[in-house]
C-alpha atoms as a PDB file:
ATOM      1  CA  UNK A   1       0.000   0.000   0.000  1.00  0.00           C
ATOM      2  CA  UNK A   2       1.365   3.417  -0.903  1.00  0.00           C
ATOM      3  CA  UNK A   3       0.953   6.400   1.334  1.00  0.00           C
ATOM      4  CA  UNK A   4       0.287   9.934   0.280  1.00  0.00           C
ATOM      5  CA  UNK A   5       0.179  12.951   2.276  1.00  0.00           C
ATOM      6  CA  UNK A   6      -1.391  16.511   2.542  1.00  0.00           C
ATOM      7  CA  UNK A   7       0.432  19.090   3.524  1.00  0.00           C
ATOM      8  CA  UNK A   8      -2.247  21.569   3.429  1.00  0.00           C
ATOM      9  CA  UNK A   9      -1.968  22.385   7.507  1.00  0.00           C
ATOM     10  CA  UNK A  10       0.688  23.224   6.874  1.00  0.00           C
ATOM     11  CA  UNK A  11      -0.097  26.075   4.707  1.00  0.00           C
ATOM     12  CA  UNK A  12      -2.986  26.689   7.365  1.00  0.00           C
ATOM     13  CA  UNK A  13      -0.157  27.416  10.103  1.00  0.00           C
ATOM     14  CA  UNK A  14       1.770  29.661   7.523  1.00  0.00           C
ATOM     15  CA  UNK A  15      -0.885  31.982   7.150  1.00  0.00           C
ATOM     16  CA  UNK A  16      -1.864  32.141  10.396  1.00  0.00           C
ATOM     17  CA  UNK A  17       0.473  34.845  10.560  1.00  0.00           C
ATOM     18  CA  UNK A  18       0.983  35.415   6.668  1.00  0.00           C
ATOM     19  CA  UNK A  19       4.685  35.737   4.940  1.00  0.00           C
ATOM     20  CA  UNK A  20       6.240  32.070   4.144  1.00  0.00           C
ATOM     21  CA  UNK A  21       6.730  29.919   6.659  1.00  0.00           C
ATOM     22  CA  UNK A  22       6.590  27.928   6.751  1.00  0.00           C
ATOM     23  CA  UNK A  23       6.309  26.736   3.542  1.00  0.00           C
ATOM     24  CA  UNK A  24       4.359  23.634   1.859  1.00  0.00           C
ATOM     25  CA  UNK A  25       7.018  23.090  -0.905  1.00  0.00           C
ATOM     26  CA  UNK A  26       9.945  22.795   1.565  1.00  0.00           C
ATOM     27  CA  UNK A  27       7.127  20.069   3.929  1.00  0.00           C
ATOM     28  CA  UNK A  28       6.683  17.943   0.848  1.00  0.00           C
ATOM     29  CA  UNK A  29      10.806  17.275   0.273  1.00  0.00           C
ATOM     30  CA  UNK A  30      10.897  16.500   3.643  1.00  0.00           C
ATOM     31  CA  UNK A  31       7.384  14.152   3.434  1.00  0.00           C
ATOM     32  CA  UNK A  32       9.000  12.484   0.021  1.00  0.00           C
ATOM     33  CA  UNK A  33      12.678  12.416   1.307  1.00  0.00           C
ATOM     34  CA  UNK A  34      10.950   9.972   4.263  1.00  0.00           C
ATOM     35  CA  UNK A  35       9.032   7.605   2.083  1.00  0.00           C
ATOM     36  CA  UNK A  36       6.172   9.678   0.554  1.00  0.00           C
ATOM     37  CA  UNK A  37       5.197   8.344  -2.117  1.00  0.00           C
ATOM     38  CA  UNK A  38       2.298  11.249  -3.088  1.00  0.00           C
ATOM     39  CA  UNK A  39       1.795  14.626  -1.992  1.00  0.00           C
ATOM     40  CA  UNK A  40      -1.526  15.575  -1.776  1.00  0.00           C
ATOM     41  CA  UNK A  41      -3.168  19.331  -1.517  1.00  0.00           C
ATOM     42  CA  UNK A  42      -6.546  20.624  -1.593  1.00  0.00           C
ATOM     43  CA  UNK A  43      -6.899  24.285  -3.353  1.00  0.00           C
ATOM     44  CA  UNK A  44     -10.180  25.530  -1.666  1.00  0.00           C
ATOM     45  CA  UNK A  45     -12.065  27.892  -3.490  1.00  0.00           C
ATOM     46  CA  UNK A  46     -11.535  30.310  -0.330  1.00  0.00           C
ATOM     47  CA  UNK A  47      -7.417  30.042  -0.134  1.00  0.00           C
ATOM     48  CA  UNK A  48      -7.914  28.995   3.222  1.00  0.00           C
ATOM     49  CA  UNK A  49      -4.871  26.892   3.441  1.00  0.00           C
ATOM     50  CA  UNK A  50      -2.979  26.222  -0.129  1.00  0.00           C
ATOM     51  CA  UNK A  51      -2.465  28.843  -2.858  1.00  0.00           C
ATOM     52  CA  UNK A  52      -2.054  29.352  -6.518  1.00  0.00           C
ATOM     53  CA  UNK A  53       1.397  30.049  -5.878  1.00  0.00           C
ATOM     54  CA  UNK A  54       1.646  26.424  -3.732  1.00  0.00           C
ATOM     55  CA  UNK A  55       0.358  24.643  -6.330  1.00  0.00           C
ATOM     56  CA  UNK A  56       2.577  26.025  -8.952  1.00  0.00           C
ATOM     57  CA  UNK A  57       5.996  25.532  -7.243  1.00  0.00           C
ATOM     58  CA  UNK A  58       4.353  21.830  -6.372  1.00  0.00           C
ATOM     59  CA  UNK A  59       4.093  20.796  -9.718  1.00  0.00           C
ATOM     60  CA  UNK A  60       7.729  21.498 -10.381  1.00  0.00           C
ATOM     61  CA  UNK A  61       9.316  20.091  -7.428  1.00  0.00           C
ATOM     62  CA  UNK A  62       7.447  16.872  -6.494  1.00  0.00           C
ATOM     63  CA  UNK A  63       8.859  13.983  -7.737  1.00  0.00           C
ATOM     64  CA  UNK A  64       6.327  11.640  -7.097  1.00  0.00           C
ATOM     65  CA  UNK A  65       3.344  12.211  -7.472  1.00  0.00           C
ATOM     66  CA  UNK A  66       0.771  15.398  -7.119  1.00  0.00           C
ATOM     67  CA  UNK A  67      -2.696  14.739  -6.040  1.00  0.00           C
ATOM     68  CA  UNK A  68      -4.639  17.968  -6.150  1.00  0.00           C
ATOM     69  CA  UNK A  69      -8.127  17.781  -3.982  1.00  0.00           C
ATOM     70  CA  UNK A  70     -10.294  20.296  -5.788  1.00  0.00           C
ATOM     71  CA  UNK A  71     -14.300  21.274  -6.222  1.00  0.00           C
ATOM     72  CA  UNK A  72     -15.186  20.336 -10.267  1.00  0.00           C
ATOM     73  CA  UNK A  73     -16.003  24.540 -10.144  1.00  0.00           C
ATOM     74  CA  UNK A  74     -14.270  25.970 -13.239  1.00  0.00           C
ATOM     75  CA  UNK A  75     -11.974  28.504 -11.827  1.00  0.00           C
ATOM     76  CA  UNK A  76     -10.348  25.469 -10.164  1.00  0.00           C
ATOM     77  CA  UNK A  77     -10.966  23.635 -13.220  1.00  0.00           C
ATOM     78  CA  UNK A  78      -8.876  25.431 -15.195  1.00  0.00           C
ATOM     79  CA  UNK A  79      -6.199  26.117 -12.982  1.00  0.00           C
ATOM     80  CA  UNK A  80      -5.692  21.914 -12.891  1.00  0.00           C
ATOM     81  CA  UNK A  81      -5.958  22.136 -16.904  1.00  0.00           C
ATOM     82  CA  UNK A  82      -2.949  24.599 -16.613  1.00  0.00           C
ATOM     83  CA  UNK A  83      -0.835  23.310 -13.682  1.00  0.00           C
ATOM     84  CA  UNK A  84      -1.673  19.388 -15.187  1.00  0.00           C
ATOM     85  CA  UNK A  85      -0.795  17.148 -11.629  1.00  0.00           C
ATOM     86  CA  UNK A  86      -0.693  13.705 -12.042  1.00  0.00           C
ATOM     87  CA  UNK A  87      -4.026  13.155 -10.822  1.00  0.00           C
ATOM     88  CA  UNK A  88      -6.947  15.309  -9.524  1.00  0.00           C
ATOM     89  CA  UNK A  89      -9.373  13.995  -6.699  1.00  0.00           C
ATOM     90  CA  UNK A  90     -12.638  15.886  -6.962  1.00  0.00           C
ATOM     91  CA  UNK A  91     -14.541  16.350  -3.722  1.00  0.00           C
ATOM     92  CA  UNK A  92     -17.531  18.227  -2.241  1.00  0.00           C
ATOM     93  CA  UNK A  93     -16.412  21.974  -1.197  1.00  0.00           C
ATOM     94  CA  UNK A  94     -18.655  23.710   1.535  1.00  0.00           C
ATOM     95  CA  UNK A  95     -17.309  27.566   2.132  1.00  0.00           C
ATOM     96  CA  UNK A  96     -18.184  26.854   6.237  1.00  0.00           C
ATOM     97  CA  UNK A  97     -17.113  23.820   7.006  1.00  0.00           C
ATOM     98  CA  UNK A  98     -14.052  23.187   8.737  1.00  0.00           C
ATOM     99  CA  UNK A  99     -12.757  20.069   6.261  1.00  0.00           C
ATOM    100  CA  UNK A 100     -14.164  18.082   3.934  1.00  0.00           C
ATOM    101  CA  UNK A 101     -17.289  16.559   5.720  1.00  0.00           C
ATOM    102  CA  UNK A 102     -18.510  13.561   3.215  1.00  0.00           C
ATOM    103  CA  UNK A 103     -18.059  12.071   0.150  1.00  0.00           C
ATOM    104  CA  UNK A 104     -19.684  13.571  -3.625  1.00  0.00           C
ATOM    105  CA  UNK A 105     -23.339  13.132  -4.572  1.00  0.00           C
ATOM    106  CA  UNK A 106     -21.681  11.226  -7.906  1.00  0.00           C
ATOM    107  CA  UNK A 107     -25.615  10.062  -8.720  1.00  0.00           C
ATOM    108  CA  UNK A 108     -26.940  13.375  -8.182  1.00  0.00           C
ATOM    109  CA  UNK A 109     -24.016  15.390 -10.348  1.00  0.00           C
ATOM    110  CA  UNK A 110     -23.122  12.823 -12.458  1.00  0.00           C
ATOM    111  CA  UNK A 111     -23.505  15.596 -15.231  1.00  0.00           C
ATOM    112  CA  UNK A 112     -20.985  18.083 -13.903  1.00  0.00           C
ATOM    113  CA  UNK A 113     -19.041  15.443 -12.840  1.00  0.00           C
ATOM    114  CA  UNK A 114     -18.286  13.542 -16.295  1.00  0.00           C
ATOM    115  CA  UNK A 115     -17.982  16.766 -18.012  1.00  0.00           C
ATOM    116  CA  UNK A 116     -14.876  17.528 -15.744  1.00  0.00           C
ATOM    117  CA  UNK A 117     -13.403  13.676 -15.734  1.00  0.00           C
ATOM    118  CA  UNK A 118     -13.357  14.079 -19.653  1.00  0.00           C
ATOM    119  CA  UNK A 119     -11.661  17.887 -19.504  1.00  0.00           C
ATOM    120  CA  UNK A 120      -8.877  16.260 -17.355  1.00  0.00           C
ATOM    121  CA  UNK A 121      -8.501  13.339 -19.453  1.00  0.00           C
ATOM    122  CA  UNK A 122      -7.998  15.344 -22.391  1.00  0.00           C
ATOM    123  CA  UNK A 123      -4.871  16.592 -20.602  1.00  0.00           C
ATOM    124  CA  UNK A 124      -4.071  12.885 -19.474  1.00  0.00           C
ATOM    125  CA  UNK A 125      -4.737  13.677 -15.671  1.00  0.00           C
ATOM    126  CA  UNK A 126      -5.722  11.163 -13.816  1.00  0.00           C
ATOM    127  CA  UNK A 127      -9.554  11.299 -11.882  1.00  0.00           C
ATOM    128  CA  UNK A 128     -10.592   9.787  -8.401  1.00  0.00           C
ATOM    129  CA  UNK A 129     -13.916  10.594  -6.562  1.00  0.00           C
ATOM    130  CA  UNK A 130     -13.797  11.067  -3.024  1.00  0.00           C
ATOM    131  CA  UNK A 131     -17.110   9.129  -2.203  1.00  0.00           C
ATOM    132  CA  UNK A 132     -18.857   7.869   1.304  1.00  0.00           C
ATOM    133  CA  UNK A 133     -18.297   3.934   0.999  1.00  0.00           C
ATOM    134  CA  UNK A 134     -21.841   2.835  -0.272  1.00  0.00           C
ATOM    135  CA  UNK A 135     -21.894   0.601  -3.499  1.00  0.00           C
ATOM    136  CA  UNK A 136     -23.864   2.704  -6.016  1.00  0.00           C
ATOM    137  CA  UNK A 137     -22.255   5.736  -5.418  1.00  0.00           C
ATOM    138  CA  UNK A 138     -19.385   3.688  -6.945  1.00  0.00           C
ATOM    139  CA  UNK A 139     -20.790   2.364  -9.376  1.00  0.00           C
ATOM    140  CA  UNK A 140     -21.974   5.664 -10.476  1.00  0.00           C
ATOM    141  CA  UNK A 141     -17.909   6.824 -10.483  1.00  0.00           C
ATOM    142  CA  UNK A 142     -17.608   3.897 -12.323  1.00  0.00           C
ATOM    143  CA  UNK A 143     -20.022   4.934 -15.001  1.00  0.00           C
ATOM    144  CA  UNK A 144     -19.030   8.379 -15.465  1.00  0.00           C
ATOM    145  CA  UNK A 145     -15.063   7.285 -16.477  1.00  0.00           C
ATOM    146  CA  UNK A 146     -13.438   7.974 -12.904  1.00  0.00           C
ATOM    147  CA  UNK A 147     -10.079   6.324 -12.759  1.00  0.00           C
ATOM    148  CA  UNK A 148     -10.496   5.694  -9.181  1.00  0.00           C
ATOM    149  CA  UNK A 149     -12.498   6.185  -5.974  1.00  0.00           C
ATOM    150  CA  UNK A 150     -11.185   7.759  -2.637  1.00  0.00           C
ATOM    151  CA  UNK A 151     -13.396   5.841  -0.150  1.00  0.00           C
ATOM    152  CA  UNK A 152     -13.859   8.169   3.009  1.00  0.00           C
ATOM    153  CA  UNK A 153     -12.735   7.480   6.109  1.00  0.00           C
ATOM    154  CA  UNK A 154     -14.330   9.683   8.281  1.00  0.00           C
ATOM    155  CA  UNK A 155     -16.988   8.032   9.819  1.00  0.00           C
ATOM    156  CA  UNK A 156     -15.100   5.263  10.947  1.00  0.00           C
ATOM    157  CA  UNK A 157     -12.302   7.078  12.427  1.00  0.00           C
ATOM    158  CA  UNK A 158     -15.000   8.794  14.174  1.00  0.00           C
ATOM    159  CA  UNK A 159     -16.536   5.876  15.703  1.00  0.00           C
ATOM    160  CA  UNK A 160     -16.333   5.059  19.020  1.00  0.00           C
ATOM    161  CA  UNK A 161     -18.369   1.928  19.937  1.00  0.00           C
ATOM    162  CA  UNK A 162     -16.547  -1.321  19.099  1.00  0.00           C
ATOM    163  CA  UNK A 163     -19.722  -2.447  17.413  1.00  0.00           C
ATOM    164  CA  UNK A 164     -20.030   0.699  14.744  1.00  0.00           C
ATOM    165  CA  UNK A 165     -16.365   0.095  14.434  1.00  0.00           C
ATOM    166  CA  UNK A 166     -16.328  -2.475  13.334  1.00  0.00           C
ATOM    167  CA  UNK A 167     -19.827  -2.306  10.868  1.00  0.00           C
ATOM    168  CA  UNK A 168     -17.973   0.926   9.565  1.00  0.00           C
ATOM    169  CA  UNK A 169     -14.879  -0.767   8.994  1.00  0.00           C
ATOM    170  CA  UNK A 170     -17.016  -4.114   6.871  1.00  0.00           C
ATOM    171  CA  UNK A 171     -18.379  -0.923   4.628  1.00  0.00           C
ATOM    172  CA  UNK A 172     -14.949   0.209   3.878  1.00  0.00           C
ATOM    173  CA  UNK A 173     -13.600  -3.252   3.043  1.00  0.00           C
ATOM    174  CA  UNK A 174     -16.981  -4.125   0.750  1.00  0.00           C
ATOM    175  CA  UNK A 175     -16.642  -1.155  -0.933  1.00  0.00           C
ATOM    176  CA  UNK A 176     -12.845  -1.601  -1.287  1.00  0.00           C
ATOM    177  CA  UNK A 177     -13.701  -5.144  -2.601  1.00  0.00           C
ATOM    178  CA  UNK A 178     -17.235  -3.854  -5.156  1.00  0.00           C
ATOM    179  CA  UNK A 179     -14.070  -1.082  -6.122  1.00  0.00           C
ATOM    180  CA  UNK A 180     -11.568  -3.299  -7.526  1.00  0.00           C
ATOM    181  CA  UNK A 181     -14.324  -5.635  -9.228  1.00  0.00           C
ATOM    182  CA  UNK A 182     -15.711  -3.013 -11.462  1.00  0.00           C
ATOM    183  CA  UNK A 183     -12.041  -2.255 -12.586  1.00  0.00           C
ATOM    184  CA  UNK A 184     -10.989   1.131 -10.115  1.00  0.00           C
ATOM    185  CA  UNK A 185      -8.566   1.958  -8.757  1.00  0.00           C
ATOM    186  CA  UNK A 186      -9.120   2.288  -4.715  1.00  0.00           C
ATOM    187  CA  UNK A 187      -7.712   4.942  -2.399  1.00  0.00           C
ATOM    188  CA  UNK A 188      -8.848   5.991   0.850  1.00  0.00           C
ATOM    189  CA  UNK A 189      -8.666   8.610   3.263  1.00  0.00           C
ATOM    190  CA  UNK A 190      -9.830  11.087   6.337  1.00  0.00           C
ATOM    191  CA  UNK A 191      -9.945  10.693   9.693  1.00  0.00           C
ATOM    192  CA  UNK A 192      -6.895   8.419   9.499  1.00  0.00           C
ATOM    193  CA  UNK A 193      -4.568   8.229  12.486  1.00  0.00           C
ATOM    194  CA  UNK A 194      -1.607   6.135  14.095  1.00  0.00           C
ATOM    195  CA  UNK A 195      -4.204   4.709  16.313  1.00  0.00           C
ATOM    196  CA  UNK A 196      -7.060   3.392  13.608  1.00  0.00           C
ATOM    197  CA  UNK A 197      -5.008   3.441  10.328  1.00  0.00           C
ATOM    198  CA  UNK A 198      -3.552   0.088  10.848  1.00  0.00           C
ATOM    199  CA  UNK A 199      -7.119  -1.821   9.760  1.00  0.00           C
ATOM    200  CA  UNK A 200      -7.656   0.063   7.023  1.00  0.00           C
ATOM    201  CA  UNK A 201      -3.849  -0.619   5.889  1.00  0.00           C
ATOM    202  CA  UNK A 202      -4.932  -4.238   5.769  1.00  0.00           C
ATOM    203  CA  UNK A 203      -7.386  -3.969   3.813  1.00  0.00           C
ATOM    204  CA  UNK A 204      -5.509  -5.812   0.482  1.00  0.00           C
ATOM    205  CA  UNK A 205      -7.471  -3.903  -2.235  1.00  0.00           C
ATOM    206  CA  UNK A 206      -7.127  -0.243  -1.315  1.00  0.00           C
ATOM    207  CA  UNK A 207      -4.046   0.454  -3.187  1.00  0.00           C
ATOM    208  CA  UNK A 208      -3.197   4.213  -1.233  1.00  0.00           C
ATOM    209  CA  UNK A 209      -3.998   6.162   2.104  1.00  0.00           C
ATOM    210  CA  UNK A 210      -4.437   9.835   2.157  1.00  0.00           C
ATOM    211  CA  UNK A 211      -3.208  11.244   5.663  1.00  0.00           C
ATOM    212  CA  UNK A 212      -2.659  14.866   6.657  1.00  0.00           C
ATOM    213  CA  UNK A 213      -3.939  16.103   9.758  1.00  0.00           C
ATOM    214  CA  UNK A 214      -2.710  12.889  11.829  1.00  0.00           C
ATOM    215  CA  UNK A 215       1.186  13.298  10.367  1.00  0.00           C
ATOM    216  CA  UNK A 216       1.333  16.758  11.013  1.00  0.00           C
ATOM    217  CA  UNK A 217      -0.255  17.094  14.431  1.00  0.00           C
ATOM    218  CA  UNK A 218       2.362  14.168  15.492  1.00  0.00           C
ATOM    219  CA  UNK A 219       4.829  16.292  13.492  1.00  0.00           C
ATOM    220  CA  UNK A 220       4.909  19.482  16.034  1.00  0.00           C
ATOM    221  CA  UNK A 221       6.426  17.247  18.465  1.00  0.00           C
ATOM    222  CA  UNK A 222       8.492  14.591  17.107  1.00  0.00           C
ATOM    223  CA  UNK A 223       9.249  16.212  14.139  1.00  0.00           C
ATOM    224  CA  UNK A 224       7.993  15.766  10.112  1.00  0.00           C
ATOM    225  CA  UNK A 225      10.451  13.488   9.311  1.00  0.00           C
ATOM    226  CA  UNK A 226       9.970  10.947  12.241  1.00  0.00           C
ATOM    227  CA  UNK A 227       6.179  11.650  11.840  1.00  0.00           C
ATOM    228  CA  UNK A 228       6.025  10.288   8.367  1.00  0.00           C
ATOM    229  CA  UNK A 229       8.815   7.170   9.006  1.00  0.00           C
ATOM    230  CA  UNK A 230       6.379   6.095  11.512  1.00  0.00           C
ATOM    231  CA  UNK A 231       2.967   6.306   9.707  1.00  0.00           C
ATOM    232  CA  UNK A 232       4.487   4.556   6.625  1.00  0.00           C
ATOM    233  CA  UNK A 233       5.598   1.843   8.763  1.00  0.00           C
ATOM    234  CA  UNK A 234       1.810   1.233   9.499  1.00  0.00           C
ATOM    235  CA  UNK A 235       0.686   1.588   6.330  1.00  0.00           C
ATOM    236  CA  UNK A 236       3.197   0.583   3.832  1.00  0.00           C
ATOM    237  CA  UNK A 237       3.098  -3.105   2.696  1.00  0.00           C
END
């Protein structure tokens, strides 16, 4: 399993008190340099966190891979078109919410949706969905020409009962399983820590993890590139 990782708190603590630092494109050496094998940032319509400028310097210096999170709104449509990451995961963008709180309504803007997958493939980007784990909202990814699905996380990393746990974590692992037999490619992501990301890294047919939050809370303390030896050596298989 490969692990990929946003770096977009750390643009949050950088303009906190504006100027540069410090600075995303100087995080992700340090997150590839200890066994990243993806850096992943989400350009919010608001700026909050990562910027144009981010982005840009991004696609030049990572040399593995650069996932961009994005809404399918064309401002940031176009901006992908230009920049041209390896791959794009569209998700649902609410201006009030604090981070990204479910997966895309792929059934209900299947439309918009498809429309944008085929833009990006015309540039040879590669598309995931970020999508709750429930079976026809993959097969609806499926449908429109996604590449892949980014199953989210959140709800079981929420969970707190052993019982829900472990129904939430049976979801993840079906959908993981309904992923891989309609011929996508399976990621997943949110929520994920060093305390809950160890089931979900046995899970044989997610192929990637998407971890930010977890890796750079740790990082304050033990330092960003201890923090990211010691979530790949959960994850990584």
């Amino acid at each position: 399993m490969k692990l990929s990782i946003n770096i977009d708190h750390v643009a949050t603590l950088r303009n906190a008190r504006g100027g540069m630092d410090p600075d995303p494109v100087a995080a992700a050496a340090i997150c590839e340099s200890a066994g990243a094998q993806g850096i992943v940032v989400h350009l919010r319509e608001d700026r909050r966190h990562i910027t144009d400028r981010d982005v840009r310097i991004l696609r030049q210096t990572v040399s593995s891979k650069l996932d961009l999170e994005m809404a399918a709104s064309e401002e940031i449509l176009l901006i992908a078109l230009d920049v041209m990451p390896e791959m794009v995961t569209l998700v649902p963008e609410k201006r009030e919410e604090l981070t990204t709180e479910g997966g895309l309504d792929v059934i209900g803007h299947s439309t918009q949706l498809a429309a944008a997958i085929e833009r990006l493939h015309g540039k040879n980007i590669l598309v995931s969905l970020f999508v709750d784990p429930v079976a026809e909202q993959i097969e609806a990814s499926e449908n429109i020409g996604a590449d892949m699905v980014e199953l989210h996380t959140g709800a079981y990393a929420n969970a707190r009962e052993d019982n829900e746990v472990r129904q939430l974590l049976y979801a993840v692992r079906e959908s993981a399983k309904h992923g891989k037999r309609l011929g996508l490619g399976v990621n997943a992501g949110h929520g994920l820590n060093y305390r809950n990301v160890r089931a979900i890294a046995e899970i044989a047919e997610i192929d990637e993890l998407s971890i930010g939050h977890a890796i750079m809370s740790r990082a304050i303390f033990a330092g960003l590139d201890r923090a990211v030896k010691e979530m790949a050596a959960l994850v990584m298989r």
